[in-house]
N, C-alpha and C. Protein backbone atom coordinates (compact mmCIF):
# COMPACT_ATOMS: atom_id res chain seq x y z
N UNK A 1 90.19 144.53 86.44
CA UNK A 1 91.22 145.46 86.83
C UNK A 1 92.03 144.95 88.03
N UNK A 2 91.66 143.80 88.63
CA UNK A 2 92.32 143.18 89.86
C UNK A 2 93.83 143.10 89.61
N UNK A 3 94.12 142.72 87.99
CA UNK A 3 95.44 141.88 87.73
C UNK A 3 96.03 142.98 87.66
N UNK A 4 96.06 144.19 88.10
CA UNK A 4 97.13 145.61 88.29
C UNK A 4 97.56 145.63 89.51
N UNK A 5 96.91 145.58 90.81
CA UNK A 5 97.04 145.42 91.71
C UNK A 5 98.26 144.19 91.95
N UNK A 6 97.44 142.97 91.43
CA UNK A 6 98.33 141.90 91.79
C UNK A 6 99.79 141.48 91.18
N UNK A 7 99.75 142.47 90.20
CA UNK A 7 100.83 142.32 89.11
C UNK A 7 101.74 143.25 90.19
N UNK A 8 101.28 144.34 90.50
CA UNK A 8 102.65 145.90 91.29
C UNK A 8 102.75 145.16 92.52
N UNK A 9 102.07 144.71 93.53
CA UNK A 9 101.92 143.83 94.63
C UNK A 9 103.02 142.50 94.14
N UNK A 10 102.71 141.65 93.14
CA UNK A 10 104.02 140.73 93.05
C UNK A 10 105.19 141.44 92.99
N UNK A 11 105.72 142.01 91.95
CA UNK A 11 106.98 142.89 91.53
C UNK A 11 107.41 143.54 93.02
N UNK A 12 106.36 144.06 93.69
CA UNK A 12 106.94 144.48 95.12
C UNK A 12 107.34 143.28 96.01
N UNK A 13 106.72 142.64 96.26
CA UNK A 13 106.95 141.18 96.96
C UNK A 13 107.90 140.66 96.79
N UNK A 14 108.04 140.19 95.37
CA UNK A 14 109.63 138.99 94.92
C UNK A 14 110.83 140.33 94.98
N UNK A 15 110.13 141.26 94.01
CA UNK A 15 111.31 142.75 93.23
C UNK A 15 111.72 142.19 91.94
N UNK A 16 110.92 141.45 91.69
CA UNK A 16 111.08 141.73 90.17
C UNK A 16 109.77 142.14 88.97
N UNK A 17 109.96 142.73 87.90
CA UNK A 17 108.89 143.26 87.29
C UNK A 17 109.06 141.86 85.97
N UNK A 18 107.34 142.27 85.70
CA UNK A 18 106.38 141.29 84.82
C UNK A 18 105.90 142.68 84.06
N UNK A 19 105.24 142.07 83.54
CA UNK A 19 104.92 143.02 82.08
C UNK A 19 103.24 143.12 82.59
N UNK A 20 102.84 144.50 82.16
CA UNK A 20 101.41 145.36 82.25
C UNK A 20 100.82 144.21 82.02
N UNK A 21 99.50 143.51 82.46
CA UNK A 21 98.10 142.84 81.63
C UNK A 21 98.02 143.23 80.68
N UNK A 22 98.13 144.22 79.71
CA UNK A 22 97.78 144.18 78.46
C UNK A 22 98.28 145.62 77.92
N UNK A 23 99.09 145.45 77.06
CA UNK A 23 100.12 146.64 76.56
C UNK A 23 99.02 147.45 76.01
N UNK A 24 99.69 149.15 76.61
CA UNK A 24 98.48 150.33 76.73
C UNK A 24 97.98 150.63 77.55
N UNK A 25 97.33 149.50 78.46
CA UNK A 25 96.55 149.94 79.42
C UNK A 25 97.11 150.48 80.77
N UNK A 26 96.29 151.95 81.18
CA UNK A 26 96.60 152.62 82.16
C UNK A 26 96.10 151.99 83.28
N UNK A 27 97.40 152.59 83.87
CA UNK A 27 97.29 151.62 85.21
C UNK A 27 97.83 153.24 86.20
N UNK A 28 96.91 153.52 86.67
CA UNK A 28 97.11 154.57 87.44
C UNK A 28 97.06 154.43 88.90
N UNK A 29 97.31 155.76 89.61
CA UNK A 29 97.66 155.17 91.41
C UNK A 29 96.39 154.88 91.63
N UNK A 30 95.02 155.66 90.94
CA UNK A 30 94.12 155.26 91.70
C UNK A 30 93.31 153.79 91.67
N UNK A 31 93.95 153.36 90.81
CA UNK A 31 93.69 151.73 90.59
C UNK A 31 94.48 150.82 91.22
N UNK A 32 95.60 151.38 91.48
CA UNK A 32 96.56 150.30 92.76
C UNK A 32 95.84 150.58 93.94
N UNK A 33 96.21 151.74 94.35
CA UNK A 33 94.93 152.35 95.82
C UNK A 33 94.09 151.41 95.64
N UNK A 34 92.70 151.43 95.01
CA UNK A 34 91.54 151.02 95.26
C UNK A 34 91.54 149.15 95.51
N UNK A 35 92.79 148.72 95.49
CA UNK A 35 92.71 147.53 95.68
C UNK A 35 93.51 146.95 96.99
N UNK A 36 94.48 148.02 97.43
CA UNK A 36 95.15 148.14 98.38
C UNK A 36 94.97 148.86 99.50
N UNK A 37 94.12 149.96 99.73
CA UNK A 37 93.67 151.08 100.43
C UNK A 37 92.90 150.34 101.45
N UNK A 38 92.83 150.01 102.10
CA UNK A 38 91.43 149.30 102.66
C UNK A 38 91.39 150.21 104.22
N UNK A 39 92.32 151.19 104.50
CA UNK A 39 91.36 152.02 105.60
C UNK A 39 91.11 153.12 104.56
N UNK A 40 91.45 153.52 103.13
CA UNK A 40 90.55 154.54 102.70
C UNK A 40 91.02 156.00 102.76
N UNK A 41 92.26 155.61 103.18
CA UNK A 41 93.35 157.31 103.59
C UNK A 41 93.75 157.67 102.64
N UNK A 42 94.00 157.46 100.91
CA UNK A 42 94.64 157.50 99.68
C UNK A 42 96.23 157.51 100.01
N UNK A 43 96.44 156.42 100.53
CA UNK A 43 97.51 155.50 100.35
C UNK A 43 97.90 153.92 101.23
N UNK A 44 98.96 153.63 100.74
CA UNK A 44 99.28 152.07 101.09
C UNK A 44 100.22 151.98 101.88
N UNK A 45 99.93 151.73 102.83
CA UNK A 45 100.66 151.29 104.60
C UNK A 45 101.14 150.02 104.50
N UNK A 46 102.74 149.83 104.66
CA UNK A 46 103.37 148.54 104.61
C UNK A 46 102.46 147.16 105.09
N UNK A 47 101.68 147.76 106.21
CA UNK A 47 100.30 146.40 106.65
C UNK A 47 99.83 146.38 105.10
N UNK A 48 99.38 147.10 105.27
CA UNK A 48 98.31 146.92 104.02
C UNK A 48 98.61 146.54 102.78
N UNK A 49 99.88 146.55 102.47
CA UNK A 49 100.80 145.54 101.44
C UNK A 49 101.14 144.31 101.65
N UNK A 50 101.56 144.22 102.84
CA UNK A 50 101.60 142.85 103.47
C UNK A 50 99.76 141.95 103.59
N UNK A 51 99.13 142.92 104.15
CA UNK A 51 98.00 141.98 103.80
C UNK A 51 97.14 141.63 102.75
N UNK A 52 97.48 142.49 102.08
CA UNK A 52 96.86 142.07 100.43
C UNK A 52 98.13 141.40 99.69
N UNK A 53 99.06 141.36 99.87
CA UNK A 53 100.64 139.84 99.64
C UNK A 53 99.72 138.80 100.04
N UNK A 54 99.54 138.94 101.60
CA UNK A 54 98.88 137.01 102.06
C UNK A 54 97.58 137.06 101.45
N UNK A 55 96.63 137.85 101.23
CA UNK A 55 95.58 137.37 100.79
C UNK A 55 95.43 137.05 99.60
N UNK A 56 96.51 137.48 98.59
CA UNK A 56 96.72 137.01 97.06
C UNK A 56 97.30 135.86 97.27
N UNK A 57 97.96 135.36 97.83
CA UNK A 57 98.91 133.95 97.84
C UNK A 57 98.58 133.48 96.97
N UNK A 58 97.17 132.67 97.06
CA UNK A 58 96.44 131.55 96.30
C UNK A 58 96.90 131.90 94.64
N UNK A 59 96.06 133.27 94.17
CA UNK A 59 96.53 133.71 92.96
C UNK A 59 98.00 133.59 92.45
N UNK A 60 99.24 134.04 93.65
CA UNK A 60 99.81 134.22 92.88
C UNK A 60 100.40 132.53 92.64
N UNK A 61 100.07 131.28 93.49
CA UNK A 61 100.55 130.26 93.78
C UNK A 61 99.52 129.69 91.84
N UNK A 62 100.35 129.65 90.94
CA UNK A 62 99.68 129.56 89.86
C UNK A 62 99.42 127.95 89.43
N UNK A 63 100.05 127.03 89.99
CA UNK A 63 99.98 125.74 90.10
C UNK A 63 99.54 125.30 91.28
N UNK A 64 98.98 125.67 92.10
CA UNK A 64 98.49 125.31 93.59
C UNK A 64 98.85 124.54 94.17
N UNK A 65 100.33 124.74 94.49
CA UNK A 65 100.95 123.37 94.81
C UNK A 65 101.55 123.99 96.48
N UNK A 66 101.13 125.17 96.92
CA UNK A 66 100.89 125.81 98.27
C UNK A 66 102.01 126.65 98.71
N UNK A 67 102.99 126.53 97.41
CA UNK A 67 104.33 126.98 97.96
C UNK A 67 104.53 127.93 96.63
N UNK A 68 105.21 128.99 96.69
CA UNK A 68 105.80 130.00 95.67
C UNK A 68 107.03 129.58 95.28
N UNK A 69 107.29 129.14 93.09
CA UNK A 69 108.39 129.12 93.22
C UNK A 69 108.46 129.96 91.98
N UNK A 70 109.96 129.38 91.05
CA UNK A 70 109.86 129.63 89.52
C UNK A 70 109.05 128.86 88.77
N UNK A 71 108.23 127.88 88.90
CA UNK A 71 107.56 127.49 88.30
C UNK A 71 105.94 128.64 88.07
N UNK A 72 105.74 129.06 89.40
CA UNK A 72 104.66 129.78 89.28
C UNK A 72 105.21 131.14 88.82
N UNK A 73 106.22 131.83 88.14
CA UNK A 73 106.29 132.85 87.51
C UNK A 73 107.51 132.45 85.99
N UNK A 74 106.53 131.52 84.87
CA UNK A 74 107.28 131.26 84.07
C UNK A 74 108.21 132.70 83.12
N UNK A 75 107.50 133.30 82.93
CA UNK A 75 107.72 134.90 82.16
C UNK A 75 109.05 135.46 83.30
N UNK A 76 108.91 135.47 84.59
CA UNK A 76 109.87 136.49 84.80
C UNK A 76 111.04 136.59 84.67
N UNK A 77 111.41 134.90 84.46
CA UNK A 77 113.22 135.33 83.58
C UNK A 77 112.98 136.28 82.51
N UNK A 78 112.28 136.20 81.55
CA UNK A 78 112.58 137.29 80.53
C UNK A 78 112.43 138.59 80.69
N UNK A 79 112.38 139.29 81.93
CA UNK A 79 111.89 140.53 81.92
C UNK A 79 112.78 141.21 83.19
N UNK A 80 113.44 142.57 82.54
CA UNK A 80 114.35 142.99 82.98
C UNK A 80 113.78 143.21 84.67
N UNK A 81 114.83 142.70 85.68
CA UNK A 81 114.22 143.19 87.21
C UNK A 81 115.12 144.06 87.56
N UNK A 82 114.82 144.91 88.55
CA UNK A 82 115.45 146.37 89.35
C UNK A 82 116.11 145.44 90.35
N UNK A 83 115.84 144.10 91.25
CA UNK A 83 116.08 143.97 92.61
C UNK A 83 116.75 142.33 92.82
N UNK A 84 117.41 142.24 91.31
CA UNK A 84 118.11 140.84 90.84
C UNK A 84 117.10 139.99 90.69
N UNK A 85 117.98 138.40 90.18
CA UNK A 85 117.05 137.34 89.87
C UNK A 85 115.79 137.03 90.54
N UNK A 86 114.87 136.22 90.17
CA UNK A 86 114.00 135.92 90.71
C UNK A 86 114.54 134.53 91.39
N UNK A 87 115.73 133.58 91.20
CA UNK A 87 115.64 133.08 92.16
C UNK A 87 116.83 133.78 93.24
N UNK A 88 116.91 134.86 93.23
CA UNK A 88 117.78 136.14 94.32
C UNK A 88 116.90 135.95 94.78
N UNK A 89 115.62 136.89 94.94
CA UNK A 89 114.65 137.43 95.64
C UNK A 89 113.84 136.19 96.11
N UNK A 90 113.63 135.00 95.61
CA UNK A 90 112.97 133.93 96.52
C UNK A 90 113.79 133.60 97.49
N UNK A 91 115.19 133.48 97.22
CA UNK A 91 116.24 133.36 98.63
C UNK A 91 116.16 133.66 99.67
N UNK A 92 116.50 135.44 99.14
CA UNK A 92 115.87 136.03 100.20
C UNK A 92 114.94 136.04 101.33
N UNK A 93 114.24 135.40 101.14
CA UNK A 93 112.75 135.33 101.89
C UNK A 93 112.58 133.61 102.21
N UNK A 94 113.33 133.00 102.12
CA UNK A 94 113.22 131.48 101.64
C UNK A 94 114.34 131.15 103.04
N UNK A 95 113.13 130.72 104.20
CA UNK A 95 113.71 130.42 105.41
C UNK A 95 114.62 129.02 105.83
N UNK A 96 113.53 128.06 104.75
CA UNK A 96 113.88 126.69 104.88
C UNK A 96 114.46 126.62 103.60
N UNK A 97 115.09 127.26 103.14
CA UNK A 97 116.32 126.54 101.98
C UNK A 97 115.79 125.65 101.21
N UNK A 98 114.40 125.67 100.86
CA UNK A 98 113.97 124.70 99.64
C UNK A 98 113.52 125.53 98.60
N UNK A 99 113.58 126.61 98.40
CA UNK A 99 113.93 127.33 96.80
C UNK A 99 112.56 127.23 96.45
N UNK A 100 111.72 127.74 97.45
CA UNK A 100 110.38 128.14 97.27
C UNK A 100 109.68 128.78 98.36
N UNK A 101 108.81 129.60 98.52
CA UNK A 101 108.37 130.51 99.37
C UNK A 101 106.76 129.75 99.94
N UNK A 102 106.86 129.18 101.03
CA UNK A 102 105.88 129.17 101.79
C UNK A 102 104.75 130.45 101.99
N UNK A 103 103.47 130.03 102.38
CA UNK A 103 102.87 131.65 103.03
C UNK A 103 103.27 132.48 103.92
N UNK A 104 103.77 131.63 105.03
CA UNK A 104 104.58 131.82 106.02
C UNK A 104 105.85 132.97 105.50
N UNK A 105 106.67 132.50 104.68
CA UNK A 105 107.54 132.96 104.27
C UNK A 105 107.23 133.86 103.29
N UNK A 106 106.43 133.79 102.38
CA UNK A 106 105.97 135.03 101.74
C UNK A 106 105.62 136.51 102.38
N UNK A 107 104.93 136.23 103.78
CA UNK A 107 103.98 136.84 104.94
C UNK A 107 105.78 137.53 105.64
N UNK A 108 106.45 136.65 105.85
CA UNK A 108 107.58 137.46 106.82
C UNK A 108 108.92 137.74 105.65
N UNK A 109 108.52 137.61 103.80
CA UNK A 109 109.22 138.29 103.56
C UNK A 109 110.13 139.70 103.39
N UNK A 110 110.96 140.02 102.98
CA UNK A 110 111.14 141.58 103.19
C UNK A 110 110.85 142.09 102.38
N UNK A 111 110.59 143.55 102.86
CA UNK A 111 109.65 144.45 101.94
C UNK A 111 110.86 145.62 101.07
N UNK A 112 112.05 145.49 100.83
CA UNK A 112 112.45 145.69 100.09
C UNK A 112 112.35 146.90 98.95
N UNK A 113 111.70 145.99 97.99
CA UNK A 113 111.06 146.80 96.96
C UNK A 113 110.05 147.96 97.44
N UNK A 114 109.19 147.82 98.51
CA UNK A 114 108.47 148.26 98.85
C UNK A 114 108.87 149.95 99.31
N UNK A 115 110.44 149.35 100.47
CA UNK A 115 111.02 150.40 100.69
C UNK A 115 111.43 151.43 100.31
N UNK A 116 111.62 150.98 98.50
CA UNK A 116 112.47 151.45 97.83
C UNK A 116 111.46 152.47 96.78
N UNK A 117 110.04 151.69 97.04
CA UNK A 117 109.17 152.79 96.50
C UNK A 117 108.75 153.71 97.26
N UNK A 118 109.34 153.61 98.89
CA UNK A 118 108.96 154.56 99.43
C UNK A 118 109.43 155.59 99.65
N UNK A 119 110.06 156.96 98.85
CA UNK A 119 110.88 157.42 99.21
C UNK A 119 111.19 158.60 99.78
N UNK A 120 109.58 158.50 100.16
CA UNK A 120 109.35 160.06 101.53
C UNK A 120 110.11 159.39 102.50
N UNK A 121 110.22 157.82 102.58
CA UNK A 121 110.59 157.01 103.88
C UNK A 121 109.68 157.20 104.77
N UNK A 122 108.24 157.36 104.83
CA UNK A 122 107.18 157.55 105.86
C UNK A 122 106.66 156.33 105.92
N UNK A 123 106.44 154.88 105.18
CA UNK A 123 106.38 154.00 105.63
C UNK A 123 104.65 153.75 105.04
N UNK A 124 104.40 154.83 103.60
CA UNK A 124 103.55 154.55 102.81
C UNK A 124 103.69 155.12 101.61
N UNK A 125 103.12 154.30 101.04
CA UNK A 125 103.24 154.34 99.33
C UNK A 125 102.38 155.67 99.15
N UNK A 126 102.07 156.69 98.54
CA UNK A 126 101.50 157.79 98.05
C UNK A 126 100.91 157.56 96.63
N UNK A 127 100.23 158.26 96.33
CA UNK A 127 99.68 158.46 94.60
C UNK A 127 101.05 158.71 94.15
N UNK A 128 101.71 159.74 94.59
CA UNK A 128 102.73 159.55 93.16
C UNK A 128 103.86 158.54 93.45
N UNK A 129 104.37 158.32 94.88
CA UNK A 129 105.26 157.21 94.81
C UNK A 129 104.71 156.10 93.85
N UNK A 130 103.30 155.66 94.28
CA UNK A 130 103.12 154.77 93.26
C UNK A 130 102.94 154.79 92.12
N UNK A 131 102.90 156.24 91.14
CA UNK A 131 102.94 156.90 89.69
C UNK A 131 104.41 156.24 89.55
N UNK A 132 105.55 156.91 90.24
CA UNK A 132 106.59 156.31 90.18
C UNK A 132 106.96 155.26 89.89
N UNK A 133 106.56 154.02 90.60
CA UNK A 133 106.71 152.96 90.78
C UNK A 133 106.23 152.22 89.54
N UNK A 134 105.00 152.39 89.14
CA UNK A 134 104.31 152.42 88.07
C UNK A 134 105.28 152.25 87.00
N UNK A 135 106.01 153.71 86.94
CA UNK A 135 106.76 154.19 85.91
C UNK A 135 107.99 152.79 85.23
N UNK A 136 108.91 153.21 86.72
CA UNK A 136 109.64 152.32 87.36
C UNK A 136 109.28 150.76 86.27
N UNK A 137 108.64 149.99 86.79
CA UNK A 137 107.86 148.94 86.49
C UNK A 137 107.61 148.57 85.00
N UNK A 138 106.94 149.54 84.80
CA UNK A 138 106.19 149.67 83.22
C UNK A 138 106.65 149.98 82.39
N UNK A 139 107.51 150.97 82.93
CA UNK A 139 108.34 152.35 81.19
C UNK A 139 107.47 153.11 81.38
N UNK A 140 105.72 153.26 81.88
CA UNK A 140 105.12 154.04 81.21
C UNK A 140 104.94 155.38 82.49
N UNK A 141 104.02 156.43 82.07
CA UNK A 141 103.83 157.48 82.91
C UNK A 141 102.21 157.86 82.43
């Protein structure tokens, strides 16, 4: 169940969406929570997105070549994004102009997407913001 987490956690990170682990399967808030929650309050604090971002790096770095690019997300051209291209959103965040995201740069990218799921604007994700988001993401509810 990890690859739910890391799947809504990328799509928030770059802002662009990838497709469910496996068409059907529910992916509910309390399965993003439980991988993101880590003081246990039932919800996700921009830290706490940001630190489960750097501690996935490795994962999401799918060729281990230490740096985030398009190579490590072959699928996401084909899949419609909310927050432009995927090489938009590596730009973005892409300090040294080499068209790939360091940790560094992953770590002080902007949270964006994040913001945009937040839309109490309190500066955490909720069960249903992230039902939302979910939605958002998936098609599904």
């Amino acid at each position: 169940m990890r690859i739910v987490p890391i799947v809504l956690v990328l799509g928030l990170a770059l802002g662009f969406v990838l497709p469910p682990p496996v068409t059907g399967q529910a992916i509910g808030p309390g399965v993003v929570l439980s991988g993101l929650d880590t003081d246990g309050d039932g919800r996700i604090s921009k830290a706490e997105y940001i630190a489960y971002r750097d501690q996935e790096f490795a994962r999401f770095d799918r060729n281990g070549d230490g740096v985030l690019g398009p190579v490590d997300f072959p699928r996401a051209s084909s899949y419609q994004r909310a927050l432009g291209t995927l090489d938009e959103r590596i730009s973005a965040a892409d300090r040294n102009g080499d068209g790939q995201l360091s940790r560094e740069e992953l770590h002080n990218a902007p949270t964006i997407a994040f913001d945009k799921a937040d839309t109490s604007k309190n500066g955490y994700l909720s069960p249903s913001e992230i039902d939302n988001m979910r939605s958002t993401i998936f098609g599904i509810r």
